[in-house]
Protein backbone atom coordinates (compact mmCIF):
# COMPACT_ATOMS: atom_id res chain seq x y z
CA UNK A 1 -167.13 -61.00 -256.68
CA UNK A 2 -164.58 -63.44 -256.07
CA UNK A 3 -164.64 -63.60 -252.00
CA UNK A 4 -161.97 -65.25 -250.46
CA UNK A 5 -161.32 -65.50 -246.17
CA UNK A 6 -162.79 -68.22 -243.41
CA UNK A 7 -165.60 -68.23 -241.24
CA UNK A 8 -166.29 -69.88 -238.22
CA UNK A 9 -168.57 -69.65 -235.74
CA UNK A 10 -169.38 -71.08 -232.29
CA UNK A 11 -172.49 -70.84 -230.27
CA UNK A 12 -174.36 -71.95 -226.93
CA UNK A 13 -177.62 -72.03 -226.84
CA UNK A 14 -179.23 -72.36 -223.23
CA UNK A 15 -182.14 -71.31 -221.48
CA UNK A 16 -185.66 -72.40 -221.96
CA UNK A 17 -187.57 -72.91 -225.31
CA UNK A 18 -189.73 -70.19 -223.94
CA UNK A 19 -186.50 -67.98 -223.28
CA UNK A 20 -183.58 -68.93 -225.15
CA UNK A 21 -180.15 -67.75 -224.54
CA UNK A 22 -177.75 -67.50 -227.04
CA UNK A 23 -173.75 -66.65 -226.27
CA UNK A 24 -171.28 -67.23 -228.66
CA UNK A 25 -169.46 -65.77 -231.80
CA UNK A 26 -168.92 -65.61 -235.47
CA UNK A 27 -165.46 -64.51 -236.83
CA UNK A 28 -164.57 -64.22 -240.44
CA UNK A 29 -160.78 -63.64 -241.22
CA UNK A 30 -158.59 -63.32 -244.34
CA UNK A 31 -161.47 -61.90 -246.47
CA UNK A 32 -160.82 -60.17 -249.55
CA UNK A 33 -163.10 -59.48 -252.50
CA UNK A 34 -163.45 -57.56 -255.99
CA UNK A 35 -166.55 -54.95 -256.67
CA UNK A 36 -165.96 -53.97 -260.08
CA UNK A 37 -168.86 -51.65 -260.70
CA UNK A 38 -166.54 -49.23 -258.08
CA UNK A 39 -163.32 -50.99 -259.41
CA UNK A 40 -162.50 -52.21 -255.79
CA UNK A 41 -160.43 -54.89 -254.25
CA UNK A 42 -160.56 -55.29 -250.86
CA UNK A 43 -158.23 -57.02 -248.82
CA UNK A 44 -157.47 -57.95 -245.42
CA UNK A 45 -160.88 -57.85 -243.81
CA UNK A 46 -161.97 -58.78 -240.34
CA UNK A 47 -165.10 -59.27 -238.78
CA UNK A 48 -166.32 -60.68 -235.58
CA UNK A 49 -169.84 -60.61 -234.11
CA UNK A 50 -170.60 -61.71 -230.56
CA UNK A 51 -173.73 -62.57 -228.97
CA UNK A 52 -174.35 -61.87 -225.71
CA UNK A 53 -177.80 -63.53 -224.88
CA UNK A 54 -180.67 -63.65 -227.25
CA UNK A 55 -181.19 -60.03 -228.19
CA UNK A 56 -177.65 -58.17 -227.56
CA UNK A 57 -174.82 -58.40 -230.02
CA UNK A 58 -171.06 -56.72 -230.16
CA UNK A 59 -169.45 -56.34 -233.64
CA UNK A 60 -166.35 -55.46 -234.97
CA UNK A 61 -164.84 -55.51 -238.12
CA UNK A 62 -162.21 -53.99 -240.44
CA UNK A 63 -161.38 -53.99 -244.71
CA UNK A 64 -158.46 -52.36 -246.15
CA UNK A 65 -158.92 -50.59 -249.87
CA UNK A 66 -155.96 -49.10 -251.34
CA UNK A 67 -153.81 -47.57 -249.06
CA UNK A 68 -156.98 -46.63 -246.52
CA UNK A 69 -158.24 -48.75 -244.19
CA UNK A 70 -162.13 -49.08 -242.54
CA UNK A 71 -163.08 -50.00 -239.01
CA UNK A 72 -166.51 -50.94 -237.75
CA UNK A 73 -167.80 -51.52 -234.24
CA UNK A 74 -171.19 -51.13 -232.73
CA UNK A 75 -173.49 -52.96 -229.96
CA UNK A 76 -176.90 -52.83 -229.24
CA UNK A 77 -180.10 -54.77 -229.30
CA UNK A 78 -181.53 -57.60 -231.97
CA UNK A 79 -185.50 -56.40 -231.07
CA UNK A 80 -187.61 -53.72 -233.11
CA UNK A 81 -187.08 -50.90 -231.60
CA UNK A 82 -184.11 -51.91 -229.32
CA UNK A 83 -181.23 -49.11 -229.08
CA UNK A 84 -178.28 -49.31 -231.46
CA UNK A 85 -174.95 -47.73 -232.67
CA UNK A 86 -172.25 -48.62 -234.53
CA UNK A 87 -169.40 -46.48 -235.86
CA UNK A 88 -167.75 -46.22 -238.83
CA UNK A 89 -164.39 -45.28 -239.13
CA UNK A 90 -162.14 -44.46 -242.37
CA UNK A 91 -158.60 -43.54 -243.34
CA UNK A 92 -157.33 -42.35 -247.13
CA UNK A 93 -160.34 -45.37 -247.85
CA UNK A 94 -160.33 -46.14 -251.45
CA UNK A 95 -164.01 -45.61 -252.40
CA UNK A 96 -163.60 -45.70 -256.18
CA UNK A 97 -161.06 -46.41 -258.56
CA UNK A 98 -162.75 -46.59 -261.99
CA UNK A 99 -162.17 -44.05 -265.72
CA UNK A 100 -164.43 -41.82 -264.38
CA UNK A 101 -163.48 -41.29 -260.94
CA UNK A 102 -161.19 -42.03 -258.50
CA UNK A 103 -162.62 -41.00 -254.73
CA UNK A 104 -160.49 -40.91 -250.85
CA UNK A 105 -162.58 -41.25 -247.98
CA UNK A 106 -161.47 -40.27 -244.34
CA UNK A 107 -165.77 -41.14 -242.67
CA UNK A 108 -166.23 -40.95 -239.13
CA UNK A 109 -169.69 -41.45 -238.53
CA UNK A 110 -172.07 -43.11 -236.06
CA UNK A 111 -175.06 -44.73 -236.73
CA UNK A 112 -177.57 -45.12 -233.51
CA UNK A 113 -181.01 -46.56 -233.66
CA UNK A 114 -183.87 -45.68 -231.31
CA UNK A 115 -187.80 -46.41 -230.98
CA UNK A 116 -188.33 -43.40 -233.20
CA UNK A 117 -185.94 -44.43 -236.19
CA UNK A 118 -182.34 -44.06 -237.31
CA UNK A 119 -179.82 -40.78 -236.66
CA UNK A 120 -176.40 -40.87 -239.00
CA UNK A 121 -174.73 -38.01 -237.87
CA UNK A 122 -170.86 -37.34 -237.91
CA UNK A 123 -168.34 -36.26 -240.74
CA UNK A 124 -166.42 -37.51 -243.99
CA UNK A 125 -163.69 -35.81 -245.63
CA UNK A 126 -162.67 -36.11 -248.89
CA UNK A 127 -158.63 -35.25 -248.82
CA UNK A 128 -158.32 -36.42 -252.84
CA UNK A 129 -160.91 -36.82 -255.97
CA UNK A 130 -160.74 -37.10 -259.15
CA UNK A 131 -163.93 -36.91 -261.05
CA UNK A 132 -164.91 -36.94 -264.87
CA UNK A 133 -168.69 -36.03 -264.88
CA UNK A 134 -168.91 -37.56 -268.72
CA UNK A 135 -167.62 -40.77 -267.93
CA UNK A 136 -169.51 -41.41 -265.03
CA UNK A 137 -172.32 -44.81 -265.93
CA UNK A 138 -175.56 -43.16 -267.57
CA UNK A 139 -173.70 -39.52 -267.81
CA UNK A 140 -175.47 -40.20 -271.48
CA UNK A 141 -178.12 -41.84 -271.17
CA UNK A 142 -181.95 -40.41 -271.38
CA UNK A 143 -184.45 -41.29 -268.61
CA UNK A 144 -187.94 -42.06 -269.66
CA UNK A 145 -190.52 -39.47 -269.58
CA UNK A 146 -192.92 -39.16 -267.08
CA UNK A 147 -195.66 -39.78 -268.91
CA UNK A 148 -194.00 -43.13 -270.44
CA UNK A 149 -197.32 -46.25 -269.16
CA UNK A 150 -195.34 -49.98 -268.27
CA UNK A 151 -198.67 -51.93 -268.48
CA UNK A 152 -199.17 -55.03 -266.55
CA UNK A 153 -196.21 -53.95 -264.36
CA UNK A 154 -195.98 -55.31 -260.98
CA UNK A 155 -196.80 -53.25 -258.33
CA UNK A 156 -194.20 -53.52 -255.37
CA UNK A 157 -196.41 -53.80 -251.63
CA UNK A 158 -196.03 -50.56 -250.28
CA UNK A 159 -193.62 -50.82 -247.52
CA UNK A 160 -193.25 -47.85 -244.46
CA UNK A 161 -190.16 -46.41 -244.73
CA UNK A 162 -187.72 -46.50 -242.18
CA UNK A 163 -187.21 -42.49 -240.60
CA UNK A 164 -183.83 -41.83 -241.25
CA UNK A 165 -182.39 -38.52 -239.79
CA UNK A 166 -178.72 -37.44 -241.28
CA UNK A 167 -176.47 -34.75 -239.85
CA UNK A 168 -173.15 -34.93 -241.73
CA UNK A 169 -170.31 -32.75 -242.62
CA UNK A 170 -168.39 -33.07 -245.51
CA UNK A 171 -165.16 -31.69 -246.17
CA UNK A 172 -163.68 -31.51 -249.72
CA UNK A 173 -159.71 -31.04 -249.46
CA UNK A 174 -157.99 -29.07 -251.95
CA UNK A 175 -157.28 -32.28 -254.32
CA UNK A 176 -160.48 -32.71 -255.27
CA UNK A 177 -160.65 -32.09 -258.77
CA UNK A 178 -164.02 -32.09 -261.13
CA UNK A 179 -164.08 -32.31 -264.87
CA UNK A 180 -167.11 -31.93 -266.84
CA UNK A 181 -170.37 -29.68 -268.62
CA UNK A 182 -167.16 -27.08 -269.34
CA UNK A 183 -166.04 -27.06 -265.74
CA UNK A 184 -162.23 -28.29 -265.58
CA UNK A 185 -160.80 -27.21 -261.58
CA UNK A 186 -160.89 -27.72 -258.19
CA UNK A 187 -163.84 -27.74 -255.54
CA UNK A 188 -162.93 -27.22 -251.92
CA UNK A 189 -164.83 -26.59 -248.49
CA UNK A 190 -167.09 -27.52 -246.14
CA UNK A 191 -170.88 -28.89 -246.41
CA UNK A 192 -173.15 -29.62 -243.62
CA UNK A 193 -176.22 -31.84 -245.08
CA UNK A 194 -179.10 -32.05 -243.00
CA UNK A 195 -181.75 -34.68 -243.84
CA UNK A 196 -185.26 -35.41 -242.11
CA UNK A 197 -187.94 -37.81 -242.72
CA UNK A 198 -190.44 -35.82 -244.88
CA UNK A 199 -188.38 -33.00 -245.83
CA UNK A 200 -186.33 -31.15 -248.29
CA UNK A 201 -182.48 -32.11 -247.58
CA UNK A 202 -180.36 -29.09 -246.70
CA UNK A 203 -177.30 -27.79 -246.45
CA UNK A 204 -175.23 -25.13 -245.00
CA UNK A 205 -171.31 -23.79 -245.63
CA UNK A 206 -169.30 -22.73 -248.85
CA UNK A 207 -167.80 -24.93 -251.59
CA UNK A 208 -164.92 -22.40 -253.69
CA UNK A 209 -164.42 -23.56 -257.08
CA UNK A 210 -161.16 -22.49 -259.23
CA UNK A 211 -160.06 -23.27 -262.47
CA UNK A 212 -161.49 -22.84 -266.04
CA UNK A 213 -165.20 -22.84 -267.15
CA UNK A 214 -165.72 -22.96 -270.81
CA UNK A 215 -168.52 -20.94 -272.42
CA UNK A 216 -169.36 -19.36 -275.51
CA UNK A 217 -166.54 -21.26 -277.35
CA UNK A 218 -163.80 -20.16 -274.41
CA UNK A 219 -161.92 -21.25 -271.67
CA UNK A 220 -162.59 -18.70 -269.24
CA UNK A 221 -160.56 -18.47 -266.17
CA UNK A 222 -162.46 -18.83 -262.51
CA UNK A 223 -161.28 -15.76 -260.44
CA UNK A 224 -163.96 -16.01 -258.12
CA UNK A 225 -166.63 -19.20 -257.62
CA UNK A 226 -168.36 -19.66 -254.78
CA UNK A 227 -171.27 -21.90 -254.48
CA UNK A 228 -173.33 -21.01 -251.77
CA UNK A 229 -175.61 -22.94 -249.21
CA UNK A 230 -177.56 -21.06 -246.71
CA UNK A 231 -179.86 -23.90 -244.82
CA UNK A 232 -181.06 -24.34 -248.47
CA UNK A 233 -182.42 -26.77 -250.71
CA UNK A 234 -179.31 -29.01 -251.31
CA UNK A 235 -179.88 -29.14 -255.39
CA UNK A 236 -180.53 -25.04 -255.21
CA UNK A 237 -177.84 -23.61 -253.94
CA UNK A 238 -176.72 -19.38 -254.47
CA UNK A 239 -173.89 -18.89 -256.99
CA UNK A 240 -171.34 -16.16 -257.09
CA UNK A 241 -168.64 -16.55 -259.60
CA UNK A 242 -166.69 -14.74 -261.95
CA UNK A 243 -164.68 -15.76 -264.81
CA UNK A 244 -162.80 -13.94 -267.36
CA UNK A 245 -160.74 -13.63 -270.77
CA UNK A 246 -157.68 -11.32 -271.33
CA UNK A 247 -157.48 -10.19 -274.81
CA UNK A 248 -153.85 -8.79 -274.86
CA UNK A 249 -153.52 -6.95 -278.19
CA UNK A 250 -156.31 -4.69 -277.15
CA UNK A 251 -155.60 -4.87 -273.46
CA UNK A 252 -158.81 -5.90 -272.54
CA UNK A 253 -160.62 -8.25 -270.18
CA UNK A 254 -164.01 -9.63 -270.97
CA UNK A 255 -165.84 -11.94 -268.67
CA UNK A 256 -169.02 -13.19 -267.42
CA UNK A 257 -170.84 -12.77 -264.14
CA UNK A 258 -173.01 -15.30 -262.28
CA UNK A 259 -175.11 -14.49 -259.64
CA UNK A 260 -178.56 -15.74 -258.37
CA UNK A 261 -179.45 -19.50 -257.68
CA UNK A 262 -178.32 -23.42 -259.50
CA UNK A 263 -182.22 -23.51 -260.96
CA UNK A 264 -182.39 -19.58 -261.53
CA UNK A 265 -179.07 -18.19 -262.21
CA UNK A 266 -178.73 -14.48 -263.74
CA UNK A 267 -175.80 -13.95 -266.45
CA UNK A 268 -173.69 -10.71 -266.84
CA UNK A 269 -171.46 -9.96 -269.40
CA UNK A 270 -168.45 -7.27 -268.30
CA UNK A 271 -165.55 -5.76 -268.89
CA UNK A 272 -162.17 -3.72 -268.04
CA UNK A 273 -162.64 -1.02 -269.06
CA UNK A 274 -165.77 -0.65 -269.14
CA UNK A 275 -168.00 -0.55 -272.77
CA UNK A 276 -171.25 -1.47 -274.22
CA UNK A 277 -172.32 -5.36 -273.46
CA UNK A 278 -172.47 -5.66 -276.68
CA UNK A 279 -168.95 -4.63 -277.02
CA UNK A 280 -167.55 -6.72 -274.37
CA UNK A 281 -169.73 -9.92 -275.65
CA UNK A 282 -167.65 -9.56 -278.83
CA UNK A 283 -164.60 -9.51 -276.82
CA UNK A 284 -165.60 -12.94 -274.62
CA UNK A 285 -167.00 -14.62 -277.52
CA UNK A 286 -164.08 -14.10 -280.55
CA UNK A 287 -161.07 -11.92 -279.15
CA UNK A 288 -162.45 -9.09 -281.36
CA UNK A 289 -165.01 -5.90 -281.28
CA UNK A 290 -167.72 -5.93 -283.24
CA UNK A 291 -166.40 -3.53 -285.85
CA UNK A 292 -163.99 -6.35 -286.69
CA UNK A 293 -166.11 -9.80 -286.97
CA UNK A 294 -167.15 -11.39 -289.80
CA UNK A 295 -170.19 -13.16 -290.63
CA UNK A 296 -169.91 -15.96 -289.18
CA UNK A 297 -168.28 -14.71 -285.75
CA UNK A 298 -171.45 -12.77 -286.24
CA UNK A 299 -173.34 -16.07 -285.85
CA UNK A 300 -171.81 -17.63 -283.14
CA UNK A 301 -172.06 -14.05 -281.51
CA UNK A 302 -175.75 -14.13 -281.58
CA UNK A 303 -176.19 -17.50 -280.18
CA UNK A 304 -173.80 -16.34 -277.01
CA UNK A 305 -176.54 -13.38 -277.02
CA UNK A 306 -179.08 -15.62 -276.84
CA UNK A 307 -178.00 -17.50 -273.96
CA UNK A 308 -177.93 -15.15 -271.70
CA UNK A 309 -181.88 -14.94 -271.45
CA UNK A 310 -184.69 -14.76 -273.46
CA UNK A 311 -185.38 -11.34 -272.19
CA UNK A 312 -181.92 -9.78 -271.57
CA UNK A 313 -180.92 -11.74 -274.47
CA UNK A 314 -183.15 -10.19 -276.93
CA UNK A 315 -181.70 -6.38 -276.16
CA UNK A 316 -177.94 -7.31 -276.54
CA UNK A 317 -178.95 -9.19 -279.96
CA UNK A 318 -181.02 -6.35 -281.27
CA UNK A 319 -177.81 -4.55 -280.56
CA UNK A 320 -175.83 -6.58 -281.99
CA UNK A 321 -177.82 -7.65 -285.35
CA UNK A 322 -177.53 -3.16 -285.95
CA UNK A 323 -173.54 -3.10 -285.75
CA UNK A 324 -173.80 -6.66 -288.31
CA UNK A 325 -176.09 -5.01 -290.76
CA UNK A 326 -178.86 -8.30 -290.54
CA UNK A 327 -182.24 -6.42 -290.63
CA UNK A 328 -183.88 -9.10 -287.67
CA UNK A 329 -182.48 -10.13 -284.88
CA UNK A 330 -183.94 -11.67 -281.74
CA UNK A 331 -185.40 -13.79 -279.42
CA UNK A 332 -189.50 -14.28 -280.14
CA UNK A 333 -192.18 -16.68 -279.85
CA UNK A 334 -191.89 -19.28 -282.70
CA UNK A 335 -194.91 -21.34 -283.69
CA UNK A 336 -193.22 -23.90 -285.89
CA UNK A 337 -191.27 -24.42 -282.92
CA UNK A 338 -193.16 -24.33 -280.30
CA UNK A 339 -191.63 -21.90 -277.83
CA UNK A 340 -189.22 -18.99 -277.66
CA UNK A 341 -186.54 -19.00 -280.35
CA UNK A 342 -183.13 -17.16 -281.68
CA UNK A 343 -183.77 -15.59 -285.14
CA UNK A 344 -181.75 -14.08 -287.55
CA UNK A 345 -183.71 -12.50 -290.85
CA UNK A 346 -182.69 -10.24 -293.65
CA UNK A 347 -184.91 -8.34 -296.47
CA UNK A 348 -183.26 -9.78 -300.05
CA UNK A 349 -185.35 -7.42 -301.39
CA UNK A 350 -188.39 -5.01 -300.55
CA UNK A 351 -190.88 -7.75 -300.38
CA UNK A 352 -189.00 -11.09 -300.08
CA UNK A 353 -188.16 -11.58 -296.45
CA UNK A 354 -185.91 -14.93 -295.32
CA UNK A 355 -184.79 -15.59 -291.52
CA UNK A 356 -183.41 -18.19 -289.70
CA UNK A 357 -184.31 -19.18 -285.98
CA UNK A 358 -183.11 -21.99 -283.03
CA UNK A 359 -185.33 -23.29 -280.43
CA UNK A 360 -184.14 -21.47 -277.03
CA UNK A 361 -186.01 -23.82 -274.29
CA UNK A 362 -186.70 -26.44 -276.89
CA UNK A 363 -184.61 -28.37 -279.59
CA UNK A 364 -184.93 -27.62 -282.95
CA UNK A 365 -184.72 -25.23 -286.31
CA UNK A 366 -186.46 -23.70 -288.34
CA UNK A 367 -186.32 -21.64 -292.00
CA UNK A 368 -189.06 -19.11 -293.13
CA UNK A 369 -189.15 -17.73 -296.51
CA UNK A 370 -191.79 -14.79 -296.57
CA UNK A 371 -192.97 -12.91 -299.72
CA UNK A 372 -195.71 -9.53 -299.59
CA UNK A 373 -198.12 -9.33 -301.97
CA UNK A 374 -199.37 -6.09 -300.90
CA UNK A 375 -200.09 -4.29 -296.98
CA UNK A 376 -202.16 -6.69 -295.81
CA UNK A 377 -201.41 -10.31 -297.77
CA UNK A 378 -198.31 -12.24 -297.81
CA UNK A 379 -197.26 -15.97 -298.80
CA UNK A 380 -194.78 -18.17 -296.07
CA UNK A 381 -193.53 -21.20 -296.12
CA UNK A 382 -191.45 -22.53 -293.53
CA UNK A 383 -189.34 -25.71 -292.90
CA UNK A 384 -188.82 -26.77 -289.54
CA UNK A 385 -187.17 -30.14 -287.97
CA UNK A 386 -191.01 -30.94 -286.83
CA UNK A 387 -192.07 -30.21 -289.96
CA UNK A 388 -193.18 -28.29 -293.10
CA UNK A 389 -195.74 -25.91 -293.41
CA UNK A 390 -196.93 -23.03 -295.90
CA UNK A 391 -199.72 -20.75 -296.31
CA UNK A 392 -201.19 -17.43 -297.49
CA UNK A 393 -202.18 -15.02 -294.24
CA UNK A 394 -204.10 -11.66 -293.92
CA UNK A 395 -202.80 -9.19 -292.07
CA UNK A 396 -205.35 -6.47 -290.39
CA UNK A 397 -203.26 -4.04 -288.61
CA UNK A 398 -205.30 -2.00 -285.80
């Protein structure tokens, strides 16, 4: 918004009307202009674009941001088809400046067109960022479902896309900082991304986190992070990190291990010195051991349990439910709520059962009240956030 800067131009046109020549150029100076969706005000920018017949052009051009500065040139051919390249060069570039992040580029990259398609290839560093994940536009927002019909929608022509082949490095610097989802630290290393037309983008190097992740209530401390890319899927990468709680009055450490993949990672609960998981859950998730929580530490230790897995999960909160004297605890299908869920259940007496369970994989609670009438009969009702329900069963046991 808001551009500002001349333009002239002056051309020659020559030749035939069968083969026109055209030689000339176009210079715009002085420019300077406001993009507010990236908070952005460039300044000082330059451009000039030649022409040297009918189907050849130069360009050059330049825009300061910040304190950076970016500087374009290229040449090459006006035809389909015809040969290209044009470079793109950056330094301490001011890419963003808005609440939720604040980006320096340093790009050198180089753009060349062929008959087959397009080839970016070349490297940008990052020397500074600072990035708050829940501030970022549509952090909150909720997409619409797959399965959501726009009727009498226009249908866009189908258009063939333009191969694009990408082989870029980039390098985070050690001022790159990352808030957000309970991470609150530092990302640093090297990337190479590797994109063809038609196939999964890729990538290959280390990124090392450090800092503080919270879970389970804490602020854990990153000793080790690591996130892994091995000529993988660039959304799947390996993860290896380890972050930990001292609890000084008992000289302990308690801390959590992940290890596996982004989409498939695989939680371990640890500690110094070594003791039950169980045991060293307590200690991540309330500073205490289980001899010493109360009942509603007991809670929130249950849900931590639960998190880890549905099926790893439901061992360490059958353990757990026996030290807190609940008669049911664990993680089992749920009908009311469709899917797996988190239940805690106590006898109040010999036949009156009552429990209390939270969708794992999918939102929502439910209570169940269950009384026997004898072996095989029994009376629940159960209240649900989709929903009441109540009924008499029959049990046949086999």
């Amino acid at each position: 918004t808001n551009p500002k800067g001349s333009l002239s131009a002056n051309y020659d046109i020559a030749g035939t009307l069968a083969e026109p020549r055209l030689e000339g150029a176009l210079t715009v100076a002085g420019f300077a202009s406001e993009i507010p969706a990236a908070g952005l005000k460039l300044h000082d920018g330059a451009l000039s674009l030649r022409a040297a017949d009918a189907r050849h052009f130069v360009l050059e051009g330049s825009v300061a941001s910040g304190k950076g500065k970016l500087s374009l040139s290229g040449e090459g051919g006006l035809g389909v088809g015809e040969s290209m390249t044009i470079t793109l060069k950056g330094d301490q570039f001011l890419a963003a400046d808005i609440p939720a992040a604040r980006v320096i580029l340093s790009p050198d990259l180089a753009i060349t067109r062929n008959s087959e398609g397009y080839l970016v290839s070349g490297a940008v560093a990052v020397p500074s960022a600072d990035v708050d994940l829940a501030k970022l536009p549509g952090a909150g927002a909720s997409s619409a479902s797959a399965d959501v019909v726009v009727v009498d929608a226009e249908k866009p022509e189908p258009g063939k896309p333009v191969p694009l082949t990408a082989r870029v490095t980039v390098s985070l610097g050690d001022k790159v900082k990352i808030k957000g989802y309970g991470f609150d630290g530092t990302i640093s290393g090297d990337l190479a991304v590797i994109e063809r037309p038609g196939r999964t983008t890729t990538g290959s190097g280390t990124l090392n986190a450090g800092g503080t992740y919270k879970a389970y209530g804490q602020n854990l401390k990153i000793e080790t992070g690591r996130i892994l890319f091995a000529g993988t899927a660039i959304d799947n990468p390996g993860i290896d990190i380890r972050a930990t709680r001292k609890i000084e009055a008992d000289n302990v450490t308690a801390g959590l291990l992940v290890r596996g993949t982004a989409q498939v990672p695989v939680l371990t609960v640890f500690s110094e010195p070594s003791m039950e998981q169980s045991e060293a859950l307590s200690y991540l998730v309330t500073g205490k051991p289980l001899s010493s929580l109360k009942s509603g530490e007991g809670d929130m230790l249950g849900t931590a349990a639960r998190a880890l897995g549905t099926a790893g999960g439901d061992l360490l909160a059958k353990s757990i439910g026996g030290r807190l004297g609940v008669d049911d605890i664990g993680v089992a299908d749920n009908g009311a709520l469709g899917g797996a869920a988190f239940t805690v259940g106590k006898y109040l007496s010999p036949k009156l059962y009552l429990s209390y369970g939270v969708g794992i994989f999918e939102p929502g609670e439910v209570v169940t009240l269950r009384y026997l009438f004898s072996r095989h009969w029994n009376f629940e009702a159960q209240n649900a956030t989709t929903g009441s329900r109540a009924g008499i069963n029959y049990r046949i046991e086999r």
